[in-house]
N, C-alpha and C. Protein backbone atom coordinates (compact mmCIF):
# COMPACT_ATOMS: atom_id res chain seq x y z
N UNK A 1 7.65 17.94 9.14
CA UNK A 1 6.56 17.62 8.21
C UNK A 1 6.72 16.18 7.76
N UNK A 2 5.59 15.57 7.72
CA UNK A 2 5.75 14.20 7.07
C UNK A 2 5.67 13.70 6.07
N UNK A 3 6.30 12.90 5.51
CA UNK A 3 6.34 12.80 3.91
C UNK A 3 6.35 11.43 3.38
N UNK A 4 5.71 10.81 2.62
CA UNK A 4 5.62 9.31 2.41
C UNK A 4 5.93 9.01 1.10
N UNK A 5 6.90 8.62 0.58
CA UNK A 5 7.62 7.96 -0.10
C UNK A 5 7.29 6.68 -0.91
N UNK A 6 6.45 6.45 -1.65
CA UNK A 6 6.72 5.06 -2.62
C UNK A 6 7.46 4.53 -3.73
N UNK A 7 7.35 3.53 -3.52
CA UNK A 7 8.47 2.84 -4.91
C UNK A 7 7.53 1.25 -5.09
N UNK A 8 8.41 0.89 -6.32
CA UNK A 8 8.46 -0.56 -5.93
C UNK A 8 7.01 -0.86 -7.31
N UNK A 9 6.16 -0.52 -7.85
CA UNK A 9 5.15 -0.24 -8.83
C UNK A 9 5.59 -0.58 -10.37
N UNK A 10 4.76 -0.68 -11.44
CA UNK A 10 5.14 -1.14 -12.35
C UNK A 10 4.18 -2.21 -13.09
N UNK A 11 4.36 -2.66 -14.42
CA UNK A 11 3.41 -3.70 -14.84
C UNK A 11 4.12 -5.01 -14.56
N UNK A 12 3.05 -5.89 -14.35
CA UNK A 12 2.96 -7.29 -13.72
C UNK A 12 2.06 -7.91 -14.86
N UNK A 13 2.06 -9.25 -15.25
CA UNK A 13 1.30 -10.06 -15.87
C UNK A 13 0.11 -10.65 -15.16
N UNK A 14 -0.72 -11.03 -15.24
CA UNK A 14 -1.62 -11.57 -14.47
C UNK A 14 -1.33 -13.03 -13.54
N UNK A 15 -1.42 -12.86 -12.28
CA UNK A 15 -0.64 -14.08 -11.59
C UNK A 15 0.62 -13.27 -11.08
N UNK A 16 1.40 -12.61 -11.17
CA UNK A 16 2.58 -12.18 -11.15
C UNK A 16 2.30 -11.63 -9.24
N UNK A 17 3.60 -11.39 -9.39
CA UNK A 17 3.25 -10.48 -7.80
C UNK A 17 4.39 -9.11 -8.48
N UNK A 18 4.45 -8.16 -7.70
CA UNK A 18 4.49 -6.86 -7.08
C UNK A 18 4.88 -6.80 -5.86
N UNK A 19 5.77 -5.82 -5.30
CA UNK A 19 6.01 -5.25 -3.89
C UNK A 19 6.31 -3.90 -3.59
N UNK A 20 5.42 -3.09 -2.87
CA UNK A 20 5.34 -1.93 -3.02
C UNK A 20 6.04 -1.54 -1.58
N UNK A 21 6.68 -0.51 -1.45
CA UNK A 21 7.18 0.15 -0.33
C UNK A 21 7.19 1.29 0.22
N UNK A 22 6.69 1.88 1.10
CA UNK A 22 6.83 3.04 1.32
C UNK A 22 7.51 3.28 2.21
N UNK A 23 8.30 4.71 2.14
CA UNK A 23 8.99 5.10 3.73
C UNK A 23 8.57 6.52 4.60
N UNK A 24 8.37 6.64 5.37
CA UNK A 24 7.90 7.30 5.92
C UNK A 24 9.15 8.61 6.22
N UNK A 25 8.81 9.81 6.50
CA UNK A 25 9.73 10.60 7.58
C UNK A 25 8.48 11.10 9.04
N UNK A 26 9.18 11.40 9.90
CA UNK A 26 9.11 11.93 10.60
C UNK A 26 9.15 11.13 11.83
N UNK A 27 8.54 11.74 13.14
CA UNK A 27 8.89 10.62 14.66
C UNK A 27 7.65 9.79 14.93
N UNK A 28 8.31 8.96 15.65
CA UNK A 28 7.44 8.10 16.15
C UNK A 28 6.63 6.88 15.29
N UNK A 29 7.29 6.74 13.93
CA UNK A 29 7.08 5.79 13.32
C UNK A 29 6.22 4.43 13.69
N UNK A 30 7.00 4.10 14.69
CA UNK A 30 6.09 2.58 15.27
C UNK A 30 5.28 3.26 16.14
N UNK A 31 4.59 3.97 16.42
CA UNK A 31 3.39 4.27 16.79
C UNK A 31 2.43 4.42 15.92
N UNK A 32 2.46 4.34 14.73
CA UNK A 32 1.56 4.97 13.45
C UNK A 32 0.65 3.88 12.84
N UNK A 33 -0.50 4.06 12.34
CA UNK A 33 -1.34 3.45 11.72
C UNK A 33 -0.84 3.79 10.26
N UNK A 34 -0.51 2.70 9.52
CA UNK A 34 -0.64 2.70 8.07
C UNK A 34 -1.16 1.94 7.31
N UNK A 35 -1.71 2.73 6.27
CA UNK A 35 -2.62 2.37 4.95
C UNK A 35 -2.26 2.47 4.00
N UNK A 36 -2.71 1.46 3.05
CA UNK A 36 -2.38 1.48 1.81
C UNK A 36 -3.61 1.71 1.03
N UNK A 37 -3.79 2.30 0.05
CA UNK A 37 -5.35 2.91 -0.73
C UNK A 37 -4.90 2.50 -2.16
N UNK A 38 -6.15 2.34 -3.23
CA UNK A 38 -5.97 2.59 -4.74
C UNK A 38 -6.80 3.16 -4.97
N UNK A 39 -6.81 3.43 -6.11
CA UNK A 39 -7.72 4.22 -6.81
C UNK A 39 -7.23 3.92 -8.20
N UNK A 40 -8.60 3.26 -8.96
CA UNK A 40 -8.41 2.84 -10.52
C UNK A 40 -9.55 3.97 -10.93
N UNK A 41 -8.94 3.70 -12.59
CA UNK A 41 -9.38 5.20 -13.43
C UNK A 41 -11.09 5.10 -13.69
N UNK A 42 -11.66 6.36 -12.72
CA UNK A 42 -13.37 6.35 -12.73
C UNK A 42 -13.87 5.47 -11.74
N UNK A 43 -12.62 5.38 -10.71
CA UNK A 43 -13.37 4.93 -9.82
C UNK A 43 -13.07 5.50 -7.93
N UNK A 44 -13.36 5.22 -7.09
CA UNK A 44 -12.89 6.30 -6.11
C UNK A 44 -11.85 5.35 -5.11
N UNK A 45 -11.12 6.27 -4.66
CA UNK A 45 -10.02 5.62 -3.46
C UNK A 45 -10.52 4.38 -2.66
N UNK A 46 -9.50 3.88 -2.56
CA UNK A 46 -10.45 2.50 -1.76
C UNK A 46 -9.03 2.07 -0.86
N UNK A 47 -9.43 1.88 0.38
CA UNK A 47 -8.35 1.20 1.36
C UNK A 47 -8.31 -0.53 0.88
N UNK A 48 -6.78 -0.77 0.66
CA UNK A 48 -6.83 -2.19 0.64
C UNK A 48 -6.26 -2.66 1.55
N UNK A 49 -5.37 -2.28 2.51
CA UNK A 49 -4.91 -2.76 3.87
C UNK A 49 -4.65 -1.51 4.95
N UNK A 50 -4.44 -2.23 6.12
CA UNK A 50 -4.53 -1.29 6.76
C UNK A 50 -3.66 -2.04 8.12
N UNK A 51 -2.35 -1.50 8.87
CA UNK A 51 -1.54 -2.02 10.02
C UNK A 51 -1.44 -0.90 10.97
N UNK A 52 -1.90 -1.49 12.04
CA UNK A 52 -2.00 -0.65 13.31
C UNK A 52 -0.15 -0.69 14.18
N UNK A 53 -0.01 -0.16 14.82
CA UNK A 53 1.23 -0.38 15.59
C UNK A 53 1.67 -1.49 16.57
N UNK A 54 0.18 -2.39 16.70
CA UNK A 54 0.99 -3.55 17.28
C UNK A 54 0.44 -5.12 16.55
N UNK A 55 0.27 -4.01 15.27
CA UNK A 55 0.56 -5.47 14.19
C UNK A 55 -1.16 -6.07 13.69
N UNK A 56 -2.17 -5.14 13.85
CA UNK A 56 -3.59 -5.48 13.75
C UNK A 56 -3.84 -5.32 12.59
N UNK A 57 -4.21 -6.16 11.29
CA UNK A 57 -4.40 -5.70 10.25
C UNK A 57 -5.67 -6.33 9.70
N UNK A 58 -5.88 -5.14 9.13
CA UNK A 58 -7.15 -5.39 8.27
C UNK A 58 -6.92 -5.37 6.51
N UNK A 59 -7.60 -6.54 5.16
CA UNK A 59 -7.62 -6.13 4.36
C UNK A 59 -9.01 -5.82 3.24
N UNK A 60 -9.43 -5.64 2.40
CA UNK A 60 -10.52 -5.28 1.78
C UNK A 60 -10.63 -6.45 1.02
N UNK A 61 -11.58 -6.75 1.03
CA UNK A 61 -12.14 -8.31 0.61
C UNK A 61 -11.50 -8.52 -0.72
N UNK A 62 -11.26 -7.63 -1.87
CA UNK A 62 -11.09 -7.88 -3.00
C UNK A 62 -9.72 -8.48 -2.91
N UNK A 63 -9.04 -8.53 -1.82
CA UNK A 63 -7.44 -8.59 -1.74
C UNK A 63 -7.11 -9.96 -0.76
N UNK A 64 -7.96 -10.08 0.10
CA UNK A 64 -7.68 -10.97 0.65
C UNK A 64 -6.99 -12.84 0.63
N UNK A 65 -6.19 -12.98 0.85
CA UNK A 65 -5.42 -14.23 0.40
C UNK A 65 -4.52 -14.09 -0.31
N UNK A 66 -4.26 -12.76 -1.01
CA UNK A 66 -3.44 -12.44 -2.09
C UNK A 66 -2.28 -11.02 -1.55
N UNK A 67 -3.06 -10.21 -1.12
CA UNK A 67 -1.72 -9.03 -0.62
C UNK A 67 -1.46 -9.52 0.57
N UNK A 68 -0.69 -8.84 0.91
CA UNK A 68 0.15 -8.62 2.09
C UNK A 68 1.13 -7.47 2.65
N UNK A 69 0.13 -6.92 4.19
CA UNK A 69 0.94 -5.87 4.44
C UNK A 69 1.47 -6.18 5.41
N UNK A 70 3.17 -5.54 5.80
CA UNK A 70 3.96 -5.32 6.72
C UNK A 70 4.62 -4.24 6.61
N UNK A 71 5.32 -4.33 8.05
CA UNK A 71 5.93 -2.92 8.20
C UNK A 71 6.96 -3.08 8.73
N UNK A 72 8.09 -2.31 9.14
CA UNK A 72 9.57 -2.66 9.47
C UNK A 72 9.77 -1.15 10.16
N UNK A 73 9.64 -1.16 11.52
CA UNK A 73 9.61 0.18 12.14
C UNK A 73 11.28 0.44 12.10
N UNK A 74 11.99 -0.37 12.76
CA UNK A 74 13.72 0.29 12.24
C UNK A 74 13.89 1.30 10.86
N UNK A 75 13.29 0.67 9.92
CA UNK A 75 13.36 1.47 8.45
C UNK A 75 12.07 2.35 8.09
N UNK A 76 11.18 2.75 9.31
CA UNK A 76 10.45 3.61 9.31
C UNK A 76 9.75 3.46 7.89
N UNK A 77 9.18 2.19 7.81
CA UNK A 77 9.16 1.62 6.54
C UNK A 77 7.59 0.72 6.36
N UNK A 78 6.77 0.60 5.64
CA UNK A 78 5.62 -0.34 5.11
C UNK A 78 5.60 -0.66 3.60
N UNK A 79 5.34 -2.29 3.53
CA UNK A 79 5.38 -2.53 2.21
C UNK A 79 3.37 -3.49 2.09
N UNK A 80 3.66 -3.50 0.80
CA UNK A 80 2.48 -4.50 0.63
C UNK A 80 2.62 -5.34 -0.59
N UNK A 81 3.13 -6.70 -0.21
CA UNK A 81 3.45 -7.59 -0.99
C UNK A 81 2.12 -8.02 -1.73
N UNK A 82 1.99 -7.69 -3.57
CA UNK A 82 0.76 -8.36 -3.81
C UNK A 82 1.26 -9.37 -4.81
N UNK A 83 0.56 -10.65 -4.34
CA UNK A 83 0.81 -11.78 -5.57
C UNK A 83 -0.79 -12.10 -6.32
N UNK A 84 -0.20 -13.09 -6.88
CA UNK A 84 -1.31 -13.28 -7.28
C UNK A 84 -2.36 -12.40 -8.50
N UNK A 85 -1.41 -11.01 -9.10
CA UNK A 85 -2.28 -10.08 -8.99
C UNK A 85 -3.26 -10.09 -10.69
N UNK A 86 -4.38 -9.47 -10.59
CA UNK A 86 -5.18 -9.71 -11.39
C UNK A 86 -5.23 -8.33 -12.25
N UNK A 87 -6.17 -7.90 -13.86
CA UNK A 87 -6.18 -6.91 -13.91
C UNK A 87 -6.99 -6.09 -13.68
N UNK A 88 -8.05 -6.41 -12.55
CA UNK A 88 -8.64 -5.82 -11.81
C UNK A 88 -7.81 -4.63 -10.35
N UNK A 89 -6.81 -5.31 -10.30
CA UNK A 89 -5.76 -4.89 -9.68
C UNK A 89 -4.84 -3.37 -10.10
N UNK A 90 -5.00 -3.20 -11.42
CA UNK A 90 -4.55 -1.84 -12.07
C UNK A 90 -5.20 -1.03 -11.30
N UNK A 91 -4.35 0.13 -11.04
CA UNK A 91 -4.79 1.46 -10.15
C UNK A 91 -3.47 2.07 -9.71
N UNK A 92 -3.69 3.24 -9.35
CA UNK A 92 -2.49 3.98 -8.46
C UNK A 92 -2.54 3.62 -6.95
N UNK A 93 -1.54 3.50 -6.35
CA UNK A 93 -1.29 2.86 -5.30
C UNK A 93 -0.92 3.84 -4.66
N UNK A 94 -1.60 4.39 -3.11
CA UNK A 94 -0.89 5.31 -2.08
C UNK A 94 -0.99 4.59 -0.91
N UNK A 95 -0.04 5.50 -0.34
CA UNK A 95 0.42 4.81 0.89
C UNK A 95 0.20 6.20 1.91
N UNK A 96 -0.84 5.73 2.80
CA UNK A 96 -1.46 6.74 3.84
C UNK A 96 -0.95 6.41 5.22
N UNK A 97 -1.18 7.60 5.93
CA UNK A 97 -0.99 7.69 7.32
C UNK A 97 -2.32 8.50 8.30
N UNK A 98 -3.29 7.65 8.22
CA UNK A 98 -4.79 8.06 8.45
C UNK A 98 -4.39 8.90 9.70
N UNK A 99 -4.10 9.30 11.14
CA UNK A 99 -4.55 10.28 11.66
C UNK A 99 -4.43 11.21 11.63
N UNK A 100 -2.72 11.76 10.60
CA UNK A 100 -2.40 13.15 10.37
C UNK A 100 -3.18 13.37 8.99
N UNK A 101 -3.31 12.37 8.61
CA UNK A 101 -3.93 12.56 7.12
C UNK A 101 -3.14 12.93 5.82
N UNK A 102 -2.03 12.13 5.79
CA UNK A 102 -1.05 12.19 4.83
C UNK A 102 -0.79 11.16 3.75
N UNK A 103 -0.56 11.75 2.87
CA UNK A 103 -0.87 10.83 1.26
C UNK A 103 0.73 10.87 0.93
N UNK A 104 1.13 9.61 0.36
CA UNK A 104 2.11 9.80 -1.00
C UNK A 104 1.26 10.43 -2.28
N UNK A 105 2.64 10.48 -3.21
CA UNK A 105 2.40 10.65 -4.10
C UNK A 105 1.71 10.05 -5.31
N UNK A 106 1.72 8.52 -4.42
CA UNK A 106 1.47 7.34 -5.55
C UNK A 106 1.87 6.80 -6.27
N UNK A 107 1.95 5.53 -6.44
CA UNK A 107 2.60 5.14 -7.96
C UNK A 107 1.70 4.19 -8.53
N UNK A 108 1.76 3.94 -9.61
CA UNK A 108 0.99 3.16 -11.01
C UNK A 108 1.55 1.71 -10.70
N UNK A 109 0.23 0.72 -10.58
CA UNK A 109 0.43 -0.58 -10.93
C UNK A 109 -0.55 -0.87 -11.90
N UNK A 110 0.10 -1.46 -13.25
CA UNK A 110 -0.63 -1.89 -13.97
C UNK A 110 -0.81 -3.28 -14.24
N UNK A 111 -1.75 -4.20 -13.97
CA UNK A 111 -1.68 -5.71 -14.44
C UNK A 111 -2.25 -5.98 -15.89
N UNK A 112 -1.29 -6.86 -16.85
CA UNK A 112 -2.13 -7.23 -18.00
C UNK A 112 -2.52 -8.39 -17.96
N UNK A 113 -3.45 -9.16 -19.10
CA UNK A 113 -3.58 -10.56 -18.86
C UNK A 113 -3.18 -11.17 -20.37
């Protein structure tokens, strides 16, 4: 069964950066598409990046120039470095694995200004 793991969340000041991590279990790790999603309060899930297995990434306009996703297949591992961050940026942060369709648990980033 697969299970996704985050850490790394917390309040940030405005401008500040954040680095979020997730780890994955199960096989075949570097074959996997991973996503990162938020969801702020009253509003619905939203993909903010997204890394394919040979490194294709896409991010959601609101983020662009400012996050950053990578992944580290040895440590069966994806992070998403956000700087820059604003408090538009507050939301719970998951870390997905779109074809089996598996969620973390999430964790809370809050930005103040």
């Amino acid at each position: 069964q697969v299970q996704l793991v985050e850490s790394g969340g917390g309040l940030a000041q405005s401008g500040g950066s954040l680095r979020l991590s997730c780890v994955a279990s199960g096989p075949e790790f570097e074959k996997r598409i991973m996503a990162w999603y938020r969801q702020a309060p009253g509003k619905q899930r939203e993909l903010v990046a997204r890394i394919n297995p040979f490194g294709f990434i896409n991010y959601a306009e609101a983020v662009k120039g400012r996050f950053t996703i990578s992944r580290n297949n040895t440590e069966n591992a994806v992070y998403l470095q956000m700087d820059n961050l604003k408090p538009e940026d507050t939301a719970v942060y998951y870390c997905h694995r779109p074809v089996a369709n598996v969620w973390g648990r999430g964790i809370q980033v809050t930005v103040v200004s």
